[in-house]
Structures are given as C-alpha cells and as structure tokens.
Protein backbone atom coordinates (compact mmCIF):
# COMPACT_ATOMS: atom_id res chain seq x y z
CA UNK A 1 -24.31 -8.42 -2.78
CA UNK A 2 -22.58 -9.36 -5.87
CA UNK A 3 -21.88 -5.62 -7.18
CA UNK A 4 -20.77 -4.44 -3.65
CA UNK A 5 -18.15 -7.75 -3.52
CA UNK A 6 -17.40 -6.86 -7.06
CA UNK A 7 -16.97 -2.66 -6.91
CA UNK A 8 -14.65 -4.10 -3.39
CA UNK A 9 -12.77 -6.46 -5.48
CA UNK A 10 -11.95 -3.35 -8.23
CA UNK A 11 -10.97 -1.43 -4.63
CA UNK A 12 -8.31 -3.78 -3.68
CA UNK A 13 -7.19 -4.78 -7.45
CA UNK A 14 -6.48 -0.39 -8.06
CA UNK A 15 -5.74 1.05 -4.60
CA UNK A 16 -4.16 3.80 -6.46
CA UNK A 17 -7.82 4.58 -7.81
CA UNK A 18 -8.64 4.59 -4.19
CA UNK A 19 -5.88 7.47 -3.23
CA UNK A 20 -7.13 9.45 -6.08
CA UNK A 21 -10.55 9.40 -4.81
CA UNK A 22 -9.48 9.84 -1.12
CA UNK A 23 -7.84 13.06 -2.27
CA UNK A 24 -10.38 14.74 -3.91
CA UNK A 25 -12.88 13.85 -1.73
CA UNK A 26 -10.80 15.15 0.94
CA UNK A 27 -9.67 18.31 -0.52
CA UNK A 28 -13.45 19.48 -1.64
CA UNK A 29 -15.13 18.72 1.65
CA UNK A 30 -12.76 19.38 4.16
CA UNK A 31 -12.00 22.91 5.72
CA UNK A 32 -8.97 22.73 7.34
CA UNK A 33 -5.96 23.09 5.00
CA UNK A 34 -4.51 19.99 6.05
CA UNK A 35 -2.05 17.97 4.08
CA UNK A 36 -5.01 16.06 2.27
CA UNK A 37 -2.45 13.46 -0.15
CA UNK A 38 -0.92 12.23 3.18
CA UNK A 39 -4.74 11.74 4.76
CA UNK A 40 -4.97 9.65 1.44
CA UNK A 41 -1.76 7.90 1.36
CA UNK A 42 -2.68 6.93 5.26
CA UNK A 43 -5.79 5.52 3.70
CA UNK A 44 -4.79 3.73 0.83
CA UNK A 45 -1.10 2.17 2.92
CA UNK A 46 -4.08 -0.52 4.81
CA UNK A 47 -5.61 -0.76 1.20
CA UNK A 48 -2.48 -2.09 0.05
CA UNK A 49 -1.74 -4.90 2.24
CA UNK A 50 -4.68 -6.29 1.04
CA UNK A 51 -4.14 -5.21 -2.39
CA UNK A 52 -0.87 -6.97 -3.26
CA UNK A 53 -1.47 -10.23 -1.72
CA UNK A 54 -4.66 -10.39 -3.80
CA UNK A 55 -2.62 -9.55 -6.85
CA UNK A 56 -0.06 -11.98 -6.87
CA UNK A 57 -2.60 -14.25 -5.91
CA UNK A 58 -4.13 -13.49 -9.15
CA UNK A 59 -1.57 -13.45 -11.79
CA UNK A 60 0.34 -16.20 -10.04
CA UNK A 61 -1.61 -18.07 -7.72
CA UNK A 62 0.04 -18.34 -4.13
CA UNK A 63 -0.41 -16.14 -1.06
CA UNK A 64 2.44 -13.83 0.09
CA UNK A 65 -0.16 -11.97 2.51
CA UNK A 66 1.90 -13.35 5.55
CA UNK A 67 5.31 -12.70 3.88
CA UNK A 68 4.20 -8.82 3.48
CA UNK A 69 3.06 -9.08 7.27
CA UNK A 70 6.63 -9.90 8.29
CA UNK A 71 8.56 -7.67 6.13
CA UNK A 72 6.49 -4.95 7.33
CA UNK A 73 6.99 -6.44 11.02
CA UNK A 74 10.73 -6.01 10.31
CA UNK A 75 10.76 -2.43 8.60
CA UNK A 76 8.72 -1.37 11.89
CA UNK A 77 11.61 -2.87 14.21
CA UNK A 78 14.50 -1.61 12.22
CA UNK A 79 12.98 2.25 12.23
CA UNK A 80 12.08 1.75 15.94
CA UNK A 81 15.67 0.92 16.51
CA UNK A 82 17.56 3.81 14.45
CA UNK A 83 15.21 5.64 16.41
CA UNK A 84 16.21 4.54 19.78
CA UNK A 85 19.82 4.82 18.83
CA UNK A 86 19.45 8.55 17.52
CA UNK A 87 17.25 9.97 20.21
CA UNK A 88 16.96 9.62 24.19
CA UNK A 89 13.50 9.14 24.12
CA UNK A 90 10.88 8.02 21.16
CA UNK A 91 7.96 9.51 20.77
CA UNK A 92 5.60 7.43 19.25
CA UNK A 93 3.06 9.65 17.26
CA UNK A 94 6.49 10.66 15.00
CA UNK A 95 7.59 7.37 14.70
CA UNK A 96 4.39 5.59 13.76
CA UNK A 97 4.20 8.00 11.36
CA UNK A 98 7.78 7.59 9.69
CA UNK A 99 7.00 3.83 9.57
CA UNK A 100 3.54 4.20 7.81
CA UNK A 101 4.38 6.48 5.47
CA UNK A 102 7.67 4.53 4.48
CA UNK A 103 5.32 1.15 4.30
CA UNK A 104 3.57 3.29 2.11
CA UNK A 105 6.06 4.12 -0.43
CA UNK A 106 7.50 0.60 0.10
CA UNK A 107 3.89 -1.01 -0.80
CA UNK A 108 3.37 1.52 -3.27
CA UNK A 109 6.46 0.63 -5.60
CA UNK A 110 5.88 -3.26 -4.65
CA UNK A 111 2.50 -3.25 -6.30
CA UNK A 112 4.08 -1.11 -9.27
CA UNK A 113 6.48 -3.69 -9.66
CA UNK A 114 3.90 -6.50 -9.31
CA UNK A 115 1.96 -5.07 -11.88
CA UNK A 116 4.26 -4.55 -13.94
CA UNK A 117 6.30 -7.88 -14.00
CA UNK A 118 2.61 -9.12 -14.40
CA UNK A 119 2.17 -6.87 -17.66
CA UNK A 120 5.94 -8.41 -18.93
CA UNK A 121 5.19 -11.83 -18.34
CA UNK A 122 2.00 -11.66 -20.19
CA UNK A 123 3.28 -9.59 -23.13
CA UNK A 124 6.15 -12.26 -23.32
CA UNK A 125 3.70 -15.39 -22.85
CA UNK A 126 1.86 -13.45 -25.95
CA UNK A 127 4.56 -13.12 -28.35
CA UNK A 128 5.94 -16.66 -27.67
CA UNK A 129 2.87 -18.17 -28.71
C-alpha cells in the first residue's frame, strides 16, 4: 500500500510525467489517428488540479485547492458568456472543450510557475545562508 500511495504521490507531484506517458501509450496502442497529445492533455488537465494544490502545499504549506476551484469556476463562466454573446445558440460539446483545454494551458503554466518560484526561493534561501 505504501509503494502504490507513494508511485500516486510522484503522479500528482510530475503530472507532466503523466502527459508524456499518456501520449505514448496512446499513440502505440491506439488505431485511430486521433489527435493523441489532446487525449493526454484531457488526461493530465484533472491531474493538475490535484497536482498544484499538493505542491504549494508542499513547498509552502497552505491549501489553495479551493482557490483553483473558483478561478476555474470563473474562467468556465466568462467563456460561457463570450460564447453566448458571439453565437445564437451554444453548443456544449465545443464549449466544454474550449474551457478544458484553456484550464489546461492555464494549469499547465501555473504549476510551471509554482515550480519554479519554488526552485528561486530555495536557490536564494541557499545562497543567503
């Protein structure tokens, strides 16, 4: 129980090592020549609510997992809107998919970030001592 919690705890802590393996586990056993990096980056967008809480959590100890929720509450409302506005009717396939995919780049380059104001602050902490 203790390697499955850890090799899950790795998981959530690298979620890019997750869309890596999503992708070429996708492209080798699957047929259809789908798009297989947005299959992945489907994947790895539920990965990284998890995965950026947890990390902030770690190198600074408090929980932003409902603060996350929210802003990703409001990005859904404020696409769903521009999309009523623009269009006479939504269809909601295409815009579930607009939102997700933007949450993804939007967690993607917030756990960058995390990371690597975590790396600065360390290096920093390091030198000063």
């Amino acid at each position: 129980m203790a390697i499955l919690s850890f090799i899950l705890d790795i998981f959530v802590l690298c979620p890019f090592l997750i869309l890596g393996i999503l992708y070429l586990m996708l492209k080798k056993f699957t047929k259809k020549s789908v798009n297989h990096f947005s299959k992945a980056a489907d994947i790895t967008t539920i990965i990284l609510f998890f995965s950026i809480p947890k990390t902030v959590k770690f190198f600074w100890s408090f929980d932003i997992g409902f603060t996350v929720l929210i802003i990703a509450i409001l990005i859904a409302i404020v696409f769903t809107v521009i999309e009523w506005r623009t269009k006479k009717e939504i269809e909601l396939m295409p815009l579930f998919r607009k939102i997700w995919r933007f949450l993804f780049l939007v967690l993607s380059c917030t756990y960058i970030a995390v990371l690597l104001t975590a790396i600065v602050q360390k290096i920093f902490i390091l030198l000063s001592v």
